[in-house]
C-alpha atoms as a PDB file:
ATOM      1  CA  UNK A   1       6.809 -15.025  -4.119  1.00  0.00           C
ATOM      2  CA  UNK A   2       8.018 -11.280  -3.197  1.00  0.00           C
ATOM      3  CA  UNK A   3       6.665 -11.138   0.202  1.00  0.00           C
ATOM      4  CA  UNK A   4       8.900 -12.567   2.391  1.00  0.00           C
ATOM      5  CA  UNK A   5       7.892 -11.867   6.012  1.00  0.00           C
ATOM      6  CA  UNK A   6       4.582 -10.443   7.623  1.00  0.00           C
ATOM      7  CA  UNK A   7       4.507  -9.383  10.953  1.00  0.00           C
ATOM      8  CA  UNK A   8       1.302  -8.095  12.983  1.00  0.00           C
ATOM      9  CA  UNK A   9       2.228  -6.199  16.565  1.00  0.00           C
ATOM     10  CA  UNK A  10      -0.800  -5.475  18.495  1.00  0.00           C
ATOM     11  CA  UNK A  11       1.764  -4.166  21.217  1.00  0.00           C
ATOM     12  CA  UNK A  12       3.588  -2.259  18.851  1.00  0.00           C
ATOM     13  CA  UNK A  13       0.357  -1.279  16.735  1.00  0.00           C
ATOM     14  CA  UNK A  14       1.950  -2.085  14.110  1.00  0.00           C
ATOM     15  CA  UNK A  15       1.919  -4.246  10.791  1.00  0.00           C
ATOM     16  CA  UNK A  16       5.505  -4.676   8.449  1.00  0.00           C
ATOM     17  CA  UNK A  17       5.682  -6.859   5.513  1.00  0.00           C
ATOM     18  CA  UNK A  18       8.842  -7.434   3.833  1.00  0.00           C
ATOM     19  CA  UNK A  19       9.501  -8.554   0.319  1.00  0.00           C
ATOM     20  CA  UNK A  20      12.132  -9.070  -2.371  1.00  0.00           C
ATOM     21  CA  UNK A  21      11.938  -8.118  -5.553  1.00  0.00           C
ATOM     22  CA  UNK A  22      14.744  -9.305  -8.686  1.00  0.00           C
ATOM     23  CA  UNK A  23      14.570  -5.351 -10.178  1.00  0.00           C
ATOM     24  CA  UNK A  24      16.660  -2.624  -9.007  1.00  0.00           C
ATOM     25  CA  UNK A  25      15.156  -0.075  -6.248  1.00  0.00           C
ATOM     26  CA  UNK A  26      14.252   2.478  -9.023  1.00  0.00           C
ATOM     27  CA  UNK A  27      12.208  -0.037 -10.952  1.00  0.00           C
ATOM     28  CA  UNK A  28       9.842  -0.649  -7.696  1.00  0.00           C
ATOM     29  CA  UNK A  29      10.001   3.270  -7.316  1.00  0.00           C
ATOM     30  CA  UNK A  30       8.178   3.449 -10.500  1.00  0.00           C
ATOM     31  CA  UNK A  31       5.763   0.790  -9.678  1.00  0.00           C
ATOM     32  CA  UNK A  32       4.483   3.540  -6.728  1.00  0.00           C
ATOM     33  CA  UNK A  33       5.145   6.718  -8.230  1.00  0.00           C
ATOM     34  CA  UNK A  34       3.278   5.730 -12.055  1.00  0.00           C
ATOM     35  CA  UNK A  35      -0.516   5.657 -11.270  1.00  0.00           C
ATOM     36  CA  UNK A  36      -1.109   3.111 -14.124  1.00  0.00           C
ATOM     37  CA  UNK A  37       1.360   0.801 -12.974  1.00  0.00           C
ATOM     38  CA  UNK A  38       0.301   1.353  -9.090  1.00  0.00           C
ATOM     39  CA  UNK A  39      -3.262   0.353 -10.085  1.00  0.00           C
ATOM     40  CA  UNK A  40      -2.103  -3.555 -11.636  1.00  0.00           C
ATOM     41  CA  UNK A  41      -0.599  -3.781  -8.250  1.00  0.00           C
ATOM     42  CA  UNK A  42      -2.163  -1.804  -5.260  1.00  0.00           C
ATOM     43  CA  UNK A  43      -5.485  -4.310  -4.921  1.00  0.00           C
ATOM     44  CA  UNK A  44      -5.319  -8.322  -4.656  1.00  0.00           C
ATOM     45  CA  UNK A  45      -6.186  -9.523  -7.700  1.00  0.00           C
ATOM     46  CA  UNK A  46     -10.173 -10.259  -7.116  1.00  0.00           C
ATOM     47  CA  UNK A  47     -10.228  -6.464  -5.638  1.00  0.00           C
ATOM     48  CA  UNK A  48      -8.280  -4.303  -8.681  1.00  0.00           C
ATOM     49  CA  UNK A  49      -7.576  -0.994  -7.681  1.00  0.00           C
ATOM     50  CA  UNK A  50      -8.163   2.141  -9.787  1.00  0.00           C
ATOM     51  CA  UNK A  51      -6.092   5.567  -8.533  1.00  0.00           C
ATOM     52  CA  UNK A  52      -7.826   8.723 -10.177  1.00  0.00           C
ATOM     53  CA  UNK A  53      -5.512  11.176  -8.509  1.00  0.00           C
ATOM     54  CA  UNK A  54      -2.051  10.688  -7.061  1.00  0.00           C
ATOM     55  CA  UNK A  55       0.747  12.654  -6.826  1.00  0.00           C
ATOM     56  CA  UNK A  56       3.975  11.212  -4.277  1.00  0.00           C
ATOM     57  CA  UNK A  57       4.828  15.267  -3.203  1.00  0.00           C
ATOM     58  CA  UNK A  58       4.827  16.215   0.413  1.00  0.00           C
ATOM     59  CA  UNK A  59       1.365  17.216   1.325  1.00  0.00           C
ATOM     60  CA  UNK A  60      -0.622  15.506  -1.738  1.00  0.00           C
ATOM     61  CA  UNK A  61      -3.108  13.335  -1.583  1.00  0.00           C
ATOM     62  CA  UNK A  62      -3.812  10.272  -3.866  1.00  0.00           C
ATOM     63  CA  UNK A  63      -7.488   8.792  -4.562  1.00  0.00           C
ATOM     64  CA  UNK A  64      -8.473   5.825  -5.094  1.00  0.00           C
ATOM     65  CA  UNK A  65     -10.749   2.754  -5.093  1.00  0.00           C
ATOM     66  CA  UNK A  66     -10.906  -1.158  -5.280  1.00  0.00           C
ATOM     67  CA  UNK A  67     -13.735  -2.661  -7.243  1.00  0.00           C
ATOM     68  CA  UNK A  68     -14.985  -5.771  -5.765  1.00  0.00           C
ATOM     69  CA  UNK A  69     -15.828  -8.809  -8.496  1.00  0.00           C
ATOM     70  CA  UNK A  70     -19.653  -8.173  -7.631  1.00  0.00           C
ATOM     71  CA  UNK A  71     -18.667  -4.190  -8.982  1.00  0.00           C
ATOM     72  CA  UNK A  72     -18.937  -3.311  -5.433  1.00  0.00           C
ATOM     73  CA  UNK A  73     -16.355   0.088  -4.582  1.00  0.00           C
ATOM     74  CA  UNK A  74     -14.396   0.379  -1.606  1.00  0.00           C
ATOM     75  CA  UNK A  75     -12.821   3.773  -1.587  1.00  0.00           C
ATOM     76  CA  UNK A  76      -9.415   5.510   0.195  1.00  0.00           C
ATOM     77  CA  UNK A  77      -7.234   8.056  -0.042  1.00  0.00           C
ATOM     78  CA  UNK A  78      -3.389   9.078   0.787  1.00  0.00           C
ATOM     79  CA  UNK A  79      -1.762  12.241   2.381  1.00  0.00           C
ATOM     80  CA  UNK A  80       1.447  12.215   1.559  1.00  0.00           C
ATOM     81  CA  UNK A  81       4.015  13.130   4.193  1.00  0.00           C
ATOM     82  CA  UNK A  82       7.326  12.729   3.041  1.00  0.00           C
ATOM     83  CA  UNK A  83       9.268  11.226  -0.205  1.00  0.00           C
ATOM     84  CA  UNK A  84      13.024  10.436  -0.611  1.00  0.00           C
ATOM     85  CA  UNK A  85      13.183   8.920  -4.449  1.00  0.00           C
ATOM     86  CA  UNK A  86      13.884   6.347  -5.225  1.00  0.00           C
ATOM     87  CA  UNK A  87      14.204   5.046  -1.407  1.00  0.00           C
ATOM     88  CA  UNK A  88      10.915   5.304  -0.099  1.00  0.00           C
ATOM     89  CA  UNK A  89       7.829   7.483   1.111  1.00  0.00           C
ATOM     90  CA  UNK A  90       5.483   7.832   3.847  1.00  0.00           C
ATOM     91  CA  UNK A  91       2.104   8.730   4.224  1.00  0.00           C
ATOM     92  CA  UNK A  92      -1.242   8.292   5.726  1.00  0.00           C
ATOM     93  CA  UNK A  93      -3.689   6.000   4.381  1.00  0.00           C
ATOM     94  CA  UNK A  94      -7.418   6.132   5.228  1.00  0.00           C
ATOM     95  CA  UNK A  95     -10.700   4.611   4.405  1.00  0.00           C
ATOM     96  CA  UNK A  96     -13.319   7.001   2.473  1.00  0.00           C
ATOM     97  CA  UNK A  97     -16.932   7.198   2.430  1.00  0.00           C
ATOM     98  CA  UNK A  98     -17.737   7.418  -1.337  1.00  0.00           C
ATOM     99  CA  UNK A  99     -16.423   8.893  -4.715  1.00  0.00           C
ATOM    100  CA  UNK A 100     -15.840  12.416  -2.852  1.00  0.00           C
ATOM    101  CA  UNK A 101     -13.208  10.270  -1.005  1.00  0.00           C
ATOM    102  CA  UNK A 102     -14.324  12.004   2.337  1.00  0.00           C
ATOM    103  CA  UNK A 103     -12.554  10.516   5.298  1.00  0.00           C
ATOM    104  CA  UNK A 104     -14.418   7.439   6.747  1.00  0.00           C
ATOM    105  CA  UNK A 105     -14.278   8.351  10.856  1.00  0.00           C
ATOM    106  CA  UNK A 106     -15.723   4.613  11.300  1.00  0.00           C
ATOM    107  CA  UNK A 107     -12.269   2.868   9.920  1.00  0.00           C
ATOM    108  CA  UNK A 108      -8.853   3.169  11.238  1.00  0.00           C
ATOM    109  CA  UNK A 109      -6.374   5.541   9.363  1.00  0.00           C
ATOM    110  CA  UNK A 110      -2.645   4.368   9.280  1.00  0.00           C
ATOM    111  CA  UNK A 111       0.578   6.193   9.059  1.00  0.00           C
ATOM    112  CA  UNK A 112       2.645   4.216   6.168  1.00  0.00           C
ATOM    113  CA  UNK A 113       6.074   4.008   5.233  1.00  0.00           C
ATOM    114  CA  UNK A 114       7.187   2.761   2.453  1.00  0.00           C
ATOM    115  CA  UNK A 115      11.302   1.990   2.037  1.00  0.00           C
ATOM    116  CA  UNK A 116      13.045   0.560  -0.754  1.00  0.00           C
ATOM    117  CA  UNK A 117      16.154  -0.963  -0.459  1.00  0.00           C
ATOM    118  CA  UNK A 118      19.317  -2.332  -2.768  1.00  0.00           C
ATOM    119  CA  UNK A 119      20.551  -5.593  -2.170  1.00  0.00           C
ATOM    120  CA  UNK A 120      21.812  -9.324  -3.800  1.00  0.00           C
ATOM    121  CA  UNK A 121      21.105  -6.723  -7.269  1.00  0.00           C
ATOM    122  CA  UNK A 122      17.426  -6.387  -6.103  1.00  0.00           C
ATOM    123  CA  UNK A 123      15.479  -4.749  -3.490  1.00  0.00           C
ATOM    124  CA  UNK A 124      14.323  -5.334  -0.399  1.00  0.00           C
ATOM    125  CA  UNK A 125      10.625  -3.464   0.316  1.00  0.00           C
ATOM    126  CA  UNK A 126       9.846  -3.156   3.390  1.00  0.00           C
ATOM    127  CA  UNK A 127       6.055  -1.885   3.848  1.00  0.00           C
ATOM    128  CA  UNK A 128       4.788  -0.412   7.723  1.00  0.00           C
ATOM    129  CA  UNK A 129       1.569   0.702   8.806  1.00  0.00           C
ATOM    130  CA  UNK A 130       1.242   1.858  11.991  1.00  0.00           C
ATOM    131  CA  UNK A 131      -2.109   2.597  13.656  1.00  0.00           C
ATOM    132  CA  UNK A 132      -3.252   4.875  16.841  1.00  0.00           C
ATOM    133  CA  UNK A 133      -4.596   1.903  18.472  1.00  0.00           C
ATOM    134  CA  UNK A 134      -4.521  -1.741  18.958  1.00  0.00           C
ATOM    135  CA  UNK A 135      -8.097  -2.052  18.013  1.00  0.00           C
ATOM    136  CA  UNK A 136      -8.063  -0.245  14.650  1.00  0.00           C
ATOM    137  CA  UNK A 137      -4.966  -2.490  13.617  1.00  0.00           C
ATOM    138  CA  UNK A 138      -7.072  -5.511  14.943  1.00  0.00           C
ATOM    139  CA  UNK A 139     -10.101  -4.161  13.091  1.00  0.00           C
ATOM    140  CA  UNK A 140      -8.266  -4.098   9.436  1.00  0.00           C
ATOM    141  CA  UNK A 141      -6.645  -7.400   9.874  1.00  0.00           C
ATOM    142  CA  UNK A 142      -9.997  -8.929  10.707  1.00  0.00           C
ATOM    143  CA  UNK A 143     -10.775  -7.150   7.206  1.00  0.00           C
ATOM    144  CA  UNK A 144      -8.204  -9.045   5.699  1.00  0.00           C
ATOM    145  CA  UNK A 145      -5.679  -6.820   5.480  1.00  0.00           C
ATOM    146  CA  UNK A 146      -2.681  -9.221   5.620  1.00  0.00           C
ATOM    147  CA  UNK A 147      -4.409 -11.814   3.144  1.00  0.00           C
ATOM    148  CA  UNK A 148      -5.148  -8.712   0.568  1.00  0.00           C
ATOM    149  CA  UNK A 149      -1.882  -6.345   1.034  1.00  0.00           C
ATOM    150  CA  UNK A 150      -0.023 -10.008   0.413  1.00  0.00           C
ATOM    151  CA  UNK A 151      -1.429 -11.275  -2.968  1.00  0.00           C
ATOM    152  CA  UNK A 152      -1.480  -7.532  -4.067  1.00  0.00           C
ATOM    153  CA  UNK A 153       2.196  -7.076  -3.242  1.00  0.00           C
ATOM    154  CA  UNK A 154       2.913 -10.493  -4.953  1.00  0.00           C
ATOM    155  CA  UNK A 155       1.546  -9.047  -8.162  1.00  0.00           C
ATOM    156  CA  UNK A 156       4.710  -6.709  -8.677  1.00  0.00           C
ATOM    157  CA  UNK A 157       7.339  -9.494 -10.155  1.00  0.00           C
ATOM    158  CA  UNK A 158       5.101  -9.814 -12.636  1.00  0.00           C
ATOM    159  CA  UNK A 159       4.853  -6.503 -13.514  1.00  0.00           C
ATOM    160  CA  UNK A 160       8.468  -5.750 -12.935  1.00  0.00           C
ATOM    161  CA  UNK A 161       9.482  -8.466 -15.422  1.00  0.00           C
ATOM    162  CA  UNK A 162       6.942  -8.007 -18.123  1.00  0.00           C
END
């Protein structure tokens, strides 16, 4: 499996999961930057996400949802902050209120990054969310946050290799 570490840091506000992936840094740049191929992987597998806008440049946003296996929709959206291809991006990533992907003020929004590194001919990913406060990190990984950004991640060797 990809996903290697996963640390939570209430004190820190933080979450980071590492993984490892056995295709070069530009091949997992193309998993994030290709909205197709970002939609196989962004969602655990019971939870599929579909992106219907998203664009890594500075200052765009990307839109999308997860459809529950009941057809239920759980919508969110990205701002996009800053992008060094193939190496990495940041940006924030919030909860929406419906199709119009309107911010959700209810739900925590978290500042990402995103960094892809070479190494043993693979890459290491490292994934970080930070959040303004202890209690909206707490809040998403009573949501299952770690449990659903795991199994998601875990989906890209498949991908990668087919």
């Amino acid at each position: 499996m990809p996903v290697t570490d996963v640390t939570p840091d209430i004190d820190t506000r933080t979450l980071t999961i590492t993984a490892q992936f056995a295709a070069p840094v530009e091949r997992i740049w193309q998993v994030y930057a290709d909205a197709r191929q970002l939609e196989t992987v962004f969602g655990p597998p019971t939870h599929p996400a579909t992106f219907v806008q998203h664009d890594l440049s500075p200052g765009r946003r990307s839109h999308y949802y997860m459809t529950s296996p009941e057809g239920e929709k759980y919508y969110g959206w990205w701002l996009i902050a800053s992008v060094d291809e193939p190496r990495g991006f940041s940006f924030d990533d919030g909860f929406a209120l419906d199709d119009t992907f309107a911010p959700n003020e209810d739900l925590p929004v978290s500042k990402n990054t995103y960094s892809f590194e070479a190494i043993d001919g693979g890459t290491r990913a490292t994934f970080t969310s930070a959040y303004d406060s202890a209690e909206g990190l707490q809040q998403v990984l009573e949501m299952g946050v770690v449990e659903g950004a795991t199994l998601a991640i875990n989906q890209i060797d498949d991908l990668v290799a087919a």
